[in-house]
C-alpha atoms as a PDB file:
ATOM      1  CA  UNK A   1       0.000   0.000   0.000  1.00  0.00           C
ATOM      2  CA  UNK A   2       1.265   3.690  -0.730  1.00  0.00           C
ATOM      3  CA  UNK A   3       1.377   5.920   1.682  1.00  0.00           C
ATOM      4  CA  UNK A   4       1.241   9.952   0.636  1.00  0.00           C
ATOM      5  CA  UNK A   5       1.214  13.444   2.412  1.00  0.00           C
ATOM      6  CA  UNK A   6      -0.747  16.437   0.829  1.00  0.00           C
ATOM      7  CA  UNK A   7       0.390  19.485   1.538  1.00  0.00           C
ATOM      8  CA  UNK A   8      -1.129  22.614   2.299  1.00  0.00           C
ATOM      9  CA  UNK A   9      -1.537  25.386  -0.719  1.00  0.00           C
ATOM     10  CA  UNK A  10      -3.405  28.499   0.241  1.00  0.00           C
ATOM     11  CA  UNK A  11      -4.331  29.926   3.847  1.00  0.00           C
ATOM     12  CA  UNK A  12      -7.613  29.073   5.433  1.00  0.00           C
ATOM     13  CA  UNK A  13      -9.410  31.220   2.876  1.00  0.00           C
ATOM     14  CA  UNK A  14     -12.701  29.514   3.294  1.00  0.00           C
ATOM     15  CA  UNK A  15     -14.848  28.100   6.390  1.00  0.00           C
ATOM     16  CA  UNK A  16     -16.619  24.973   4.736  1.00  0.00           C
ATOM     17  CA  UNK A  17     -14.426  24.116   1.565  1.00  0.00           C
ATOM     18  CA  UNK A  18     -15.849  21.529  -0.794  1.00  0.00           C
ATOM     19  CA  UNK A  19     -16.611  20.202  -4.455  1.00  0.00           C
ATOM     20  CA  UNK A  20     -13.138  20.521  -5.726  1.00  0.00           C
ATOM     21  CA  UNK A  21     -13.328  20.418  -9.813  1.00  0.00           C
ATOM     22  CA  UNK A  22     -10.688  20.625 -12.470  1.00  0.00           C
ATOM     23  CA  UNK A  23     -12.022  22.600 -16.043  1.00  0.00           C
ATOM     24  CA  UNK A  24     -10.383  23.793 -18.513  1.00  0.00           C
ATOM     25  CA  UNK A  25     -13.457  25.433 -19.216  1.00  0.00           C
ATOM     26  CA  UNK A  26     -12.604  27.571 -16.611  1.00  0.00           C
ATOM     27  CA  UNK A  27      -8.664  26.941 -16.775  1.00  0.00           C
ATOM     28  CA  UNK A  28      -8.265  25.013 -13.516  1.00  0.00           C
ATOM     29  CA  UNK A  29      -9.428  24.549  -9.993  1.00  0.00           C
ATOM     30  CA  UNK A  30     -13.355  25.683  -8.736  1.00  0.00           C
ATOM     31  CA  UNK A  31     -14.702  24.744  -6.121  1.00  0.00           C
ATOM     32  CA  UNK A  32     -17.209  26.161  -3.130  1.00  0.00           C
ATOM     33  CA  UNK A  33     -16.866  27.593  -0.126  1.00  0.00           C
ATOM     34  CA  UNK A  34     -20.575  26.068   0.583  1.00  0.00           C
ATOM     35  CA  UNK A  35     -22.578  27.984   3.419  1.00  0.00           C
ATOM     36  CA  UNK A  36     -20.585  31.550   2.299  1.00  0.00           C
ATOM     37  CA  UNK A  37     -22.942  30.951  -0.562  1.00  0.00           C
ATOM     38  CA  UNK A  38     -19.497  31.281  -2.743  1.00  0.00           C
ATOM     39  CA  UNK A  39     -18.343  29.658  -6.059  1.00  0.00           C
ATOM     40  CA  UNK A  40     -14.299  29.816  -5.373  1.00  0.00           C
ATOM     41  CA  UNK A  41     -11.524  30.003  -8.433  1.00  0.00           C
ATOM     42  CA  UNK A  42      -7.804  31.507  -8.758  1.00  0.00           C
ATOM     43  CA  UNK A  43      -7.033  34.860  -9.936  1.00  0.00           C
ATOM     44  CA  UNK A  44      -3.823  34.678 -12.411  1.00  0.00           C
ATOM     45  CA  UNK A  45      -1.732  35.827  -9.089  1.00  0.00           C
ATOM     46  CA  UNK A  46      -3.122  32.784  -7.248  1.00  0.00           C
ATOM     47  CA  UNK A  47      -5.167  34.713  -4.755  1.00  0.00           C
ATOM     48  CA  UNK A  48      -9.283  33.735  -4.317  1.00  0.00           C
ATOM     49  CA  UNK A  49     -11.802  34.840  -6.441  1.00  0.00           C
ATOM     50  CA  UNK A  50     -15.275  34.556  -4.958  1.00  0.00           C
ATOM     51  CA  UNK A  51     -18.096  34.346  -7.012  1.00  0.00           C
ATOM     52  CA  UNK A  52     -21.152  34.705  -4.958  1.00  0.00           C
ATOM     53  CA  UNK A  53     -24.283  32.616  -5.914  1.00  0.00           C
ATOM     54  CA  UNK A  54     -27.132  33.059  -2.525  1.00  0.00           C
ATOM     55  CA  UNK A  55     -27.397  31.383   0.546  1.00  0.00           C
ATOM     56  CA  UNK A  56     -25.900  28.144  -0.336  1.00  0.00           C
ATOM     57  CA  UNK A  57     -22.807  26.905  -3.060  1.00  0.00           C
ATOM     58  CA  UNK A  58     -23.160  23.685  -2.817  1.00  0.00           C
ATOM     59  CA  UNK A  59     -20.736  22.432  -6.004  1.00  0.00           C
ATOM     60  CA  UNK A  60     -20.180  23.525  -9.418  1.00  0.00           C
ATOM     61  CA  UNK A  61     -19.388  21.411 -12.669  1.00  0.00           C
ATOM     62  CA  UNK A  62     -18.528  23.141 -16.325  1.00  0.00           C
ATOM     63  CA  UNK A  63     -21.667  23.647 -18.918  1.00  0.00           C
ATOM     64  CA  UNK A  64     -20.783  22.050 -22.436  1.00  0.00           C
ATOM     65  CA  UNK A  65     -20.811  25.079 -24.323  1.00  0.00           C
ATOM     66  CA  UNK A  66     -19.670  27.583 -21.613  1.00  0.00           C
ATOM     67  CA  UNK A  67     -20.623  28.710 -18.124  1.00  0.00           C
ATOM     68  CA  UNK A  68     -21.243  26.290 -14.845  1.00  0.00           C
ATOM     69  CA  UNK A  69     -23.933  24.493 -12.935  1.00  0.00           C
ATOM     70  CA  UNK A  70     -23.861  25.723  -9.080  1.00  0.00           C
ATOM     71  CA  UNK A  71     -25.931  23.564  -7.409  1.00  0.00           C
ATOM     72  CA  UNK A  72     -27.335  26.393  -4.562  1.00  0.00           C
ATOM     73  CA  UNK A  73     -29.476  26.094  -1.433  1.00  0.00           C
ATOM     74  CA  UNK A  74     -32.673  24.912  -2.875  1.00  0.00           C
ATOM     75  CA  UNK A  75     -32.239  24.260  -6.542  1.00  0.00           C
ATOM     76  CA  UNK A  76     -29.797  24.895  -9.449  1.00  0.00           C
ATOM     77  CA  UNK A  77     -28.316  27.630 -11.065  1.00  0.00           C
ATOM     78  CA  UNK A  78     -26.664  28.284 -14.739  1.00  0.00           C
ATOM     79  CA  UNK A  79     -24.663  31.007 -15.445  1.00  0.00           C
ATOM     80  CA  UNK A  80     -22.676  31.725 -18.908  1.00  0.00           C
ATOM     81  CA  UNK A  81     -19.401  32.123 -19.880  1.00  0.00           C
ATOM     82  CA  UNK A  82     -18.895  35.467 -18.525  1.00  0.00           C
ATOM     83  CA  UNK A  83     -20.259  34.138 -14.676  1.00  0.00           C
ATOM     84  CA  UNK A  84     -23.629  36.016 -15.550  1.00  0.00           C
ATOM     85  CA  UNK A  85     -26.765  33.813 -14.330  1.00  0.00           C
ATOM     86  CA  UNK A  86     -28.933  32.931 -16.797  1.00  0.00           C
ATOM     87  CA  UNK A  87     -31.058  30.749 -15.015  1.00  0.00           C
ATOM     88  CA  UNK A  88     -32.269  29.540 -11.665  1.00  0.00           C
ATOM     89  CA  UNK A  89     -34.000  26.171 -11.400  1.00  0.00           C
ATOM     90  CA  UNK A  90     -36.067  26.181  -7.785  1.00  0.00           C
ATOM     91  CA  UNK A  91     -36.377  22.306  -6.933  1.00  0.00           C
ATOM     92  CA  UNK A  92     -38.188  22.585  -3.541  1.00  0.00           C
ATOM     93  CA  UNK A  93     -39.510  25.245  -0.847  1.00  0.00           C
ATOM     94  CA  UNK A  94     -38.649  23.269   2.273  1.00  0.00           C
ATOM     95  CA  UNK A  95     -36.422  25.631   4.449  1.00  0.00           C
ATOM     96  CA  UNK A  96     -34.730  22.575   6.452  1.00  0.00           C
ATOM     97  CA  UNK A  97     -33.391  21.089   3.306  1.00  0.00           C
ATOM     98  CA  UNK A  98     -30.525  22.198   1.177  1.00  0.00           C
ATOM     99  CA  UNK A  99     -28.258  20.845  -1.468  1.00  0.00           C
ATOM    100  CA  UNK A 100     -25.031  19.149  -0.963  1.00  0.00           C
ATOM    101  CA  UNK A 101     -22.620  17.756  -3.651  1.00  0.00           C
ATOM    102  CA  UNK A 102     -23.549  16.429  -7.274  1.00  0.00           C
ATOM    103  CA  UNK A 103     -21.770  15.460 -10.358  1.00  0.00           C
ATOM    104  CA  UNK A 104     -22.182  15.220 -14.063  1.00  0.00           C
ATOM    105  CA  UNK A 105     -23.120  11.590 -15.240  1.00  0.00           C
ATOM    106  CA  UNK A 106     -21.663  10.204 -18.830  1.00  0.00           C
ATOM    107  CA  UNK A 107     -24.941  11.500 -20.300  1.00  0.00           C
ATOM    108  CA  UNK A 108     -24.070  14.958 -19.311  1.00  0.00           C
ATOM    109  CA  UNK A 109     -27.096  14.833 -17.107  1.00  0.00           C
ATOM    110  CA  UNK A 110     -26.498  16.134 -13.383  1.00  0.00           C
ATOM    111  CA  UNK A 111     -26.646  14.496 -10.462  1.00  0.00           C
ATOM    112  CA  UNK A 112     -27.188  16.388  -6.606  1.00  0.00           C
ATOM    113  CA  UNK A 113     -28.060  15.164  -3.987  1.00  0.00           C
ATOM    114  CA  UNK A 114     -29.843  17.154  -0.511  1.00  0.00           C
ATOM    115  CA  UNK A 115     -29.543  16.850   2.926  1.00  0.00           C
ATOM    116  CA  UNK A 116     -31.352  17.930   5.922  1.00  0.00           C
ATOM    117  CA  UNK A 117     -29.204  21.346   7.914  1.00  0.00           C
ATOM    118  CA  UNK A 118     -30.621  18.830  10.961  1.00  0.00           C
ATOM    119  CA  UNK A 119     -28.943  16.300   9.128  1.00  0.00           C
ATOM    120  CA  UNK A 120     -32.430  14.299   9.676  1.00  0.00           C
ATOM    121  CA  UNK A 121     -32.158  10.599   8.805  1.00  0.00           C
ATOM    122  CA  UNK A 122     -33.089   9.638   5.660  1.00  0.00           C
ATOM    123  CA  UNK A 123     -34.510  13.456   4.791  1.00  0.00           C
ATOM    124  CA  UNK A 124     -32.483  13.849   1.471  1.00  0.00           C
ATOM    125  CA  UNK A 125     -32.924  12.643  -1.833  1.00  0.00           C
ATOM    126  CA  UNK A 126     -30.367  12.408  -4.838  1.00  0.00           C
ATOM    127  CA  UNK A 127     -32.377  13.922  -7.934  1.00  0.00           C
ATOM    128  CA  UNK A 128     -31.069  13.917 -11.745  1.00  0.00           C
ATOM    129  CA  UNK A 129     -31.181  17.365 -13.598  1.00  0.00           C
ATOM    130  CA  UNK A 130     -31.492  16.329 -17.755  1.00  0.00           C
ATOM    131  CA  UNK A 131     -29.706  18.198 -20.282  1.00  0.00           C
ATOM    132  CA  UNK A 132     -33.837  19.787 -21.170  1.00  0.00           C
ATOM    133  CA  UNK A 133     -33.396  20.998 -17.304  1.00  0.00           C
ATOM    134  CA  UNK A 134     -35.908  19.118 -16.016  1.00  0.00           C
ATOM    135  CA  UNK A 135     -35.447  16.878 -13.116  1.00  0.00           C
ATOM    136  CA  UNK A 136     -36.477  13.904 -10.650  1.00  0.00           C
ATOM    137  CA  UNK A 137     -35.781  12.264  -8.148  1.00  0.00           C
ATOM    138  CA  UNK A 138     -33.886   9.154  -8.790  1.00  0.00           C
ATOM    139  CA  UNK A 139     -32.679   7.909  -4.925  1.00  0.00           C
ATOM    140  CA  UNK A 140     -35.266   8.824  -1.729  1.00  0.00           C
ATOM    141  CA  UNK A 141     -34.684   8.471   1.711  1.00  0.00           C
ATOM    142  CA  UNK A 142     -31.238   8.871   2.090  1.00  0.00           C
ATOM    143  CA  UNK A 143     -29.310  10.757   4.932  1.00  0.00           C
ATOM    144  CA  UNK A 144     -26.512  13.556   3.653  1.00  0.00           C
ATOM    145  CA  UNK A 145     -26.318  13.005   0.019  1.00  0.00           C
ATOM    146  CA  UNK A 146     -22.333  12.927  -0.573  1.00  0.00           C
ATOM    147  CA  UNK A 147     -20.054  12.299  -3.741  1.00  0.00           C
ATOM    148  CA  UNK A 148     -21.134  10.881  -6.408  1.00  0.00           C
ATOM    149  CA  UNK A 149     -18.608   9.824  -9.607  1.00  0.00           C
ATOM    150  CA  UNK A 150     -18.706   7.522 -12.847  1.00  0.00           C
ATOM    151  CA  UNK A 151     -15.957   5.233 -13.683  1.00  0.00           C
ATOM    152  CA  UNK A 152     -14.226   5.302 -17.151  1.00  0.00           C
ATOM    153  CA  UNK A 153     -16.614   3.067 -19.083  1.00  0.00           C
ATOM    154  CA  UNK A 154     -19.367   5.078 -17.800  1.00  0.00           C
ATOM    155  CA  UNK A 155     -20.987   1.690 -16.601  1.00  0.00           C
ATOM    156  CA  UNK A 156     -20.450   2.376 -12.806  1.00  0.00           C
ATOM    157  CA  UNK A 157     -21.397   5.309 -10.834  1.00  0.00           C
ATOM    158  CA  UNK A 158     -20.070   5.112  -7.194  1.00  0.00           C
ATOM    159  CA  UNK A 159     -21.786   7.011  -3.959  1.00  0.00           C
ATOM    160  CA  UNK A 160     -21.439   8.349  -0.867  1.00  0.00           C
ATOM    161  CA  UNK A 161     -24.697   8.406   1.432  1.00  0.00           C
ATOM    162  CA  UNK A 162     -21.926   9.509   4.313  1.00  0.00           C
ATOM    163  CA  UNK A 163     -24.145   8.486   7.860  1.00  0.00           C
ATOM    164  CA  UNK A 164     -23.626   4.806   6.168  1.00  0.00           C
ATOM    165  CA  UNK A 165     -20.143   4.869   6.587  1.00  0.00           C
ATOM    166  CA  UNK A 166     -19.818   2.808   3.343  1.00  0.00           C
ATOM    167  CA  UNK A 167     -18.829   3.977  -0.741  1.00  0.00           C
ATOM    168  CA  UNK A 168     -22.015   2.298  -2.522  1.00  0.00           C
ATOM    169  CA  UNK A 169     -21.978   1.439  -6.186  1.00  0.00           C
ATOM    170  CA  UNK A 170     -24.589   1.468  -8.977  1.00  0.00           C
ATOM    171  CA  UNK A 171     -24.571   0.201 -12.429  1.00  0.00           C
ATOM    172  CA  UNK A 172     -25.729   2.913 -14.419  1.00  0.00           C
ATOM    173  CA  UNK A 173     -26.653   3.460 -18.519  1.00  0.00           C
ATOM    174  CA  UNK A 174     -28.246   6.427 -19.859  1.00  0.00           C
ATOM    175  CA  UNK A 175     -31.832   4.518 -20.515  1.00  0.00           C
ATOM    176  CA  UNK A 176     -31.708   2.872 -17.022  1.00  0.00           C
ATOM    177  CA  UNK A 177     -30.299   4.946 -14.152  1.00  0.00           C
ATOM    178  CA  UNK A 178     -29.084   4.065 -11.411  1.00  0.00           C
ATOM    179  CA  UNK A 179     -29.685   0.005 -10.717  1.00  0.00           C
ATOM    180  CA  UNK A 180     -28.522  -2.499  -8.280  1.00  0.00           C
ATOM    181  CA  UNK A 181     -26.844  -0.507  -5.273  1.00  0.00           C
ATOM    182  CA  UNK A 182     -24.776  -2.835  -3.225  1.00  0.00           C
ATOM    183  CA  UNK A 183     -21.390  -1.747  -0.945  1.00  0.00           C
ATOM    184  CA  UNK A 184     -18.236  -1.280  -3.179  1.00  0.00           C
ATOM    185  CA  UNK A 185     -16.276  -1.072  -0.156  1.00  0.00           C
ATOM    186  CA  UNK A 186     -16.887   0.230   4.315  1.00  0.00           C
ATOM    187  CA  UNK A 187     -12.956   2.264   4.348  1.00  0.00           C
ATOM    188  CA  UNK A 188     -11.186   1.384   7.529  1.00  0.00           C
ATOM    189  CA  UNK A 189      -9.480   4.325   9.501  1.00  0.00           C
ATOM    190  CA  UNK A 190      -6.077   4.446   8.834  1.00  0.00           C
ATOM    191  CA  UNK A 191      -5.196   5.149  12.430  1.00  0.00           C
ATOM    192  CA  UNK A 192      -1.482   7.039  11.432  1.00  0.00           C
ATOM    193  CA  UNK A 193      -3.179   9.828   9.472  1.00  0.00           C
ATOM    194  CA  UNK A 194      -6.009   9.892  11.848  1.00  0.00           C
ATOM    195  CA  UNK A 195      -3.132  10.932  15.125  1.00  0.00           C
ATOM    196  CA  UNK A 196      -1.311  13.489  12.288  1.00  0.00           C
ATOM    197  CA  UNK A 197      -4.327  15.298  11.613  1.00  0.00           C
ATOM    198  CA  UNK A 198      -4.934  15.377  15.574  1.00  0.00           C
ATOM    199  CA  UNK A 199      -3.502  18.921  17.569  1.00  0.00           C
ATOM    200  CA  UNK A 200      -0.174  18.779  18.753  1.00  0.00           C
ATOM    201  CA  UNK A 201      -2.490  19.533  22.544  1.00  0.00           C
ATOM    202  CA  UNK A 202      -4.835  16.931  21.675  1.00  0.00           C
ATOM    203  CA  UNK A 203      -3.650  13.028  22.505  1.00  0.00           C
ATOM    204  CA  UNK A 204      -4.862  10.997  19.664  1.00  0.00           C
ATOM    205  CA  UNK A 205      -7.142   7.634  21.016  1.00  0.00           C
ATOM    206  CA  UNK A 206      -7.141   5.025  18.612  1.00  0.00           C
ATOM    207  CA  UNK A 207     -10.716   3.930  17.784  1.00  0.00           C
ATOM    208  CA  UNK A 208     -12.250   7.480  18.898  1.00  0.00           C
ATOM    209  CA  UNK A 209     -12.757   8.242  15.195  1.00  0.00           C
ATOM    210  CA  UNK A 210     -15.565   7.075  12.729  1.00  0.00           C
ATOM    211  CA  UNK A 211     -15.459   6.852   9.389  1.00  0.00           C
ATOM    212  CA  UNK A 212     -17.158   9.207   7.204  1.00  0.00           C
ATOM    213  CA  UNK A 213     -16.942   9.192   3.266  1.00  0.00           C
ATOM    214  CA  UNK A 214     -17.626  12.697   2.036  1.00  0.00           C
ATOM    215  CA  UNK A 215     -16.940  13.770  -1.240  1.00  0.00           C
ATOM    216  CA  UNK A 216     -14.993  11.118  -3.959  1.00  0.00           C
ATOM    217  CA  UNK A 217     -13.893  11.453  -7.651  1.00  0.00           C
ATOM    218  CA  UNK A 218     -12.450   8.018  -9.929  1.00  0.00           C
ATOM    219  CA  UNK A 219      -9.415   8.047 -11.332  1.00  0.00           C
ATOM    220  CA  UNK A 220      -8.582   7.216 -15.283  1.00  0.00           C
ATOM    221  CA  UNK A 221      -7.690   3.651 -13.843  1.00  0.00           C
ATOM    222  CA  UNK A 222     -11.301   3.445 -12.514  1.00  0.00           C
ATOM    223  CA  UNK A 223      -9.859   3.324  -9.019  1.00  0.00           C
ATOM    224  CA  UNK A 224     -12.206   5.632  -6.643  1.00  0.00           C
ATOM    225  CA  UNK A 225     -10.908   8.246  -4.275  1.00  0.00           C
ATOM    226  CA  UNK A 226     -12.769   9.196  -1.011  1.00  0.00           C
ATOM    227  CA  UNK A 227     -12.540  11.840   1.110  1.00  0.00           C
ATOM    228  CA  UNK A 228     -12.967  11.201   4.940  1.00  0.00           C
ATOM    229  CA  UNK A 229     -14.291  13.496   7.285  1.00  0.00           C
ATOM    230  CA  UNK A 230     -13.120  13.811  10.370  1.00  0.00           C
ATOM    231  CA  UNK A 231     -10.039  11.275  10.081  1.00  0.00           C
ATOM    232  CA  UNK A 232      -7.911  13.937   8.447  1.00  0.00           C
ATOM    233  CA  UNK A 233      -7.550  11.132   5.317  1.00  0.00           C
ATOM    234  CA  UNK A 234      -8.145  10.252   1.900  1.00  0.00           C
ATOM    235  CA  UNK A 235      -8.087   6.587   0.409  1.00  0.00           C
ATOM    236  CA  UNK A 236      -7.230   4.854  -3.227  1.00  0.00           C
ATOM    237  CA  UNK A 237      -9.320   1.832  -3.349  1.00  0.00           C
ATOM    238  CA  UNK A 238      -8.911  -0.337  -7.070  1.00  0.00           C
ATOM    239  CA  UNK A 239     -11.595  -1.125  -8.922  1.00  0.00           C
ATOM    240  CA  UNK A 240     -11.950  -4.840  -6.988  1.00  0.00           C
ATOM    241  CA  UNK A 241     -12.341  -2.938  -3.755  1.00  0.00           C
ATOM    242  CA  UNK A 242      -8.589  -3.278  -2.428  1.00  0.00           C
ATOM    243  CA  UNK A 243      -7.329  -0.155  -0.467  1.00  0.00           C
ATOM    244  CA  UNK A 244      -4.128   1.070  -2.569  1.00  0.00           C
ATOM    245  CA  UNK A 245      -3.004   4.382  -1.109  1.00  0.00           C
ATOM    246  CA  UNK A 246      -3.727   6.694   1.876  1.00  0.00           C
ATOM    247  CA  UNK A 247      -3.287   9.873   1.808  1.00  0.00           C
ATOM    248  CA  UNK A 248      -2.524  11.679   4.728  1.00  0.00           C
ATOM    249  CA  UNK A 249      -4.127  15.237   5.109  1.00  0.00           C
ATOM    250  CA  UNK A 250      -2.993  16.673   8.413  1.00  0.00           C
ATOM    251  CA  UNK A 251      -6.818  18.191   9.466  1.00  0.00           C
ATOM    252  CA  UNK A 252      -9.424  16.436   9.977  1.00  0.00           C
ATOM    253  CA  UNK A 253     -12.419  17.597   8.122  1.00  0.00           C
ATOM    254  CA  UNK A 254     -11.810  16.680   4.549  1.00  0.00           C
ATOM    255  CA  UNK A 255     -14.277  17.108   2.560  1.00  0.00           C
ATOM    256  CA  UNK A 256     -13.622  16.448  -0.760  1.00  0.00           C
ATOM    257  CA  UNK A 257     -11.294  15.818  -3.552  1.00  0.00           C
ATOM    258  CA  UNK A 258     -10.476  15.954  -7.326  1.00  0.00           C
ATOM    259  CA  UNK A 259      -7.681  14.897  -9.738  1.00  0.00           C
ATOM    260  CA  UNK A 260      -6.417  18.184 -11.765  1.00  0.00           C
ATOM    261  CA  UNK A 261      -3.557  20.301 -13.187  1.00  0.00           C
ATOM    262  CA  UNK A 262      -2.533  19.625 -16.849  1.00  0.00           C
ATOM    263  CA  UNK A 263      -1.953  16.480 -17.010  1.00  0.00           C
ATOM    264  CA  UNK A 264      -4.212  15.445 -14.449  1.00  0.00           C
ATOM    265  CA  UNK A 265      -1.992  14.145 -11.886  1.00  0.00           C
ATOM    266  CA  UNK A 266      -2.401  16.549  -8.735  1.00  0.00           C
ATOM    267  CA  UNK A 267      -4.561  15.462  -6.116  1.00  0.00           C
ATOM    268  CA  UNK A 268      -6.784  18.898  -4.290  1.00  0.00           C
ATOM    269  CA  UNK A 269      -8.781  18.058  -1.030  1.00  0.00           C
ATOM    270  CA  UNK A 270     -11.122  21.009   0.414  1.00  0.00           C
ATOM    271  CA  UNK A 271     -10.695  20.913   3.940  1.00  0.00           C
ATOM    272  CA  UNK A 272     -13.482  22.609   6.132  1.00  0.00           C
ATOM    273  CA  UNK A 273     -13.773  24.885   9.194  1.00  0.00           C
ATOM    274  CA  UNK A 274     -17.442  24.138  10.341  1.00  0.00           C
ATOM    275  CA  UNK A 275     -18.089  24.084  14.336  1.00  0.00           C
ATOM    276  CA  UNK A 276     -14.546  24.045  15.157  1.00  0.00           C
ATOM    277  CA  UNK A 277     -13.989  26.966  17.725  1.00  0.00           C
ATOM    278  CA  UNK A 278     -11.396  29.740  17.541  1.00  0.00           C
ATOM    279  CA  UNK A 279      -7.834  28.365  17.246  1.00  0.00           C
ATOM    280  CA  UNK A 280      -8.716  24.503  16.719  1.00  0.00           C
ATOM    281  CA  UNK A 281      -7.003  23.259  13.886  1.00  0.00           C
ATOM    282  CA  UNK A 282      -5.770  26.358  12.365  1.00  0.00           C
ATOM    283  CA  UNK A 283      -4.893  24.938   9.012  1.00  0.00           C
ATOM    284  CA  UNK A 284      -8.408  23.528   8.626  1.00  0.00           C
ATOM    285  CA  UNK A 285     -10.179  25.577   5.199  1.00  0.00           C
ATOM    286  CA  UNK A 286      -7.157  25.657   3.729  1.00  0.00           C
ATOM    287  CA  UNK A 287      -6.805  23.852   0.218  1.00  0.00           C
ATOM    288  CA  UNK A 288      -3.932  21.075   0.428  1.00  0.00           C
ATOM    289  CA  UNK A 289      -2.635  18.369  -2.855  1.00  0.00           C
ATOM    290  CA  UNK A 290      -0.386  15.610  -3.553  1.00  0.00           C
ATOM    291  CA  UNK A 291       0.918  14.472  -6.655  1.00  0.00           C
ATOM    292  CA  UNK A 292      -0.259  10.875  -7.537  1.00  0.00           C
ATOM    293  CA  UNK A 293       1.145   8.547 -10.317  1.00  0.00           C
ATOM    294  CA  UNK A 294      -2.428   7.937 -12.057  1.00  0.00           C
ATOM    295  CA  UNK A 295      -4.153  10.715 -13.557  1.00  0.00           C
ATOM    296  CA  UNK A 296      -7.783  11.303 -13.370  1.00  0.00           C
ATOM    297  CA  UNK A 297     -10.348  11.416 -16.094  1.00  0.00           C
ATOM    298  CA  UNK A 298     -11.927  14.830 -17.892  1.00  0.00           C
ATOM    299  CA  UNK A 299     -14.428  16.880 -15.974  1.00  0.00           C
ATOM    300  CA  UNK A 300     -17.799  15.810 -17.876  1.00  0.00           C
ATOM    301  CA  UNK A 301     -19.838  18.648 -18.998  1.00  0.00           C
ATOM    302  CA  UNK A 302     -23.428  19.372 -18.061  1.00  0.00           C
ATOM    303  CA  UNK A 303     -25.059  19.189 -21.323  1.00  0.00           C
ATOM    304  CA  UNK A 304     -27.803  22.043 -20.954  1.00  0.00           C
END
């Protein structure tokens, strides 16, 4: 097994980083700083630009012919090339529910899921957006609707419902859906990168940690990659379900991660800042990569 260590790249710029996503489209790394309502890219100098979108930025994928998605509190949003909004999509009026992560599937249809701000048992639902922009709901009764990511082939879609502490997996097509969820694989803690994402005042206890998959994105091998929150970790599991690397992160709340830069090879992970006090983990909403050895497929693009 491989064992990496990201390392931090920007200051703690944001206070619940997530739904890191590499577009040339774009030219390079978005993602959201979710409950500042904030869709967050580079400026050419490397500093943040914040792109604000309402209450909630919940993740953002490219448009084919220009412009994003932004998933926001209660709906979707598309704006053009030029970050204008053309269009908001209201999916629900329920104030205790808001939108969490999504993803484009092969049929550059997208996928976002909800979840409760109570995070209620099985209040969310996952719900497919077509390219015609309209939309169902395709999973009910799920918990905090988490990552969601297609491998090569387009035949697989993997998912994170994250209160089951297991990645799920789905055969997919475009005239079928989502079919036949069973568990791809439950991650074990890795217990090192769970004590090096612990404060130096804090005393690490083995076993005090649970296992949360978060966000996750599949590699051009059709290996998955999830993000852990809480356990300061991200893991490589292969394609049969065998754990291949683990990345240590160095803060707990990891949120997410994506496979970017030109040739695809750099590893981001959104870390997140959400109920920690003043002065806990001080590095925590920072942005932090590692370079891996397999790079990871093209961003698909929402079709609509």
């Amino acid at each position: 097994m491989n064992q990496l260590t990201a390392q931090r790249i920007t200051p703690s710029w944001m206070h619940h980083a997530e739904g890191p996503c590499w577009s040339k489209e774009w030219g390079g790394l978005a993602w959201v700083d979710m409950l500042a309502g904030d869709v967050m890219t580079f400026t050419p100098e490397d500093q943040p630009r914040r792109q604000h979108v309402g209450e909630v930025a919940a993740c953002v994928r490219p448009r084919r012919n220009g412009g994003q998605i932004v998933a926001v509190e209660r709906g979707v949003l598309l704006t053009d090339a030029t970050g204008a909004v053309e269009r908001e999509i209201r999916m629900w009026e329920t104030p205790e529910i808001r939108m969490n992560e999504g993803a484009v599937a092969p049929d550059g249809s997208f996928y976002v899921g909800s979840m409760a701000y109570e995070q209620t048992e099985g209040a969310a639902t996952l719900y497919r957006v077509a390219t015609d922009l309209t939309w169902e709901p395709v999973l009910e009764g799920v918990s905090i609707s988490n990552g969601i990511a297609w491998s090569p082939d387009g035949s697989l879609a993997y998912y994170n419902d994250t209160p089951s502490h297991e990645v799920s997996v789905f055969d997919w097509s475009p005239e079928g859906g989502l079919r036949n969820r069973r568990t791809f694989v439950a991650p074990v803690l890795d217990e090192y990168a769970a004590a090096e994402a612990t404060d130096p005042e804090e005393t690490y206890e083995p076993g005090s940690v649970s296992v949360s998959p978060d966000g996750l994105t599949v590699d051009s091998e059709g290996a998955v990659w999830v993000a852990l929150n809480g356990a300061g970790q991200v893991h490589r599991y292969l394609p049969d379900g065998t754990l291949d690397t683990v990345v240590t992160v160095g803060v707990k709340q990891t949120t997410a991660c994506t496979l970017g830069g030109e040739d695809l090879r750099t590893l981001y992970i959104t870390t997140s800042r959400e109920n920690l006090p003043e002065g806990v983990q001080p590095t925590a909403g920072s942005l932090y990569s590692v370079r891996v050895a397999v790079p990871g497929q093209v961003t698909a693009a929402f079709g609509g």
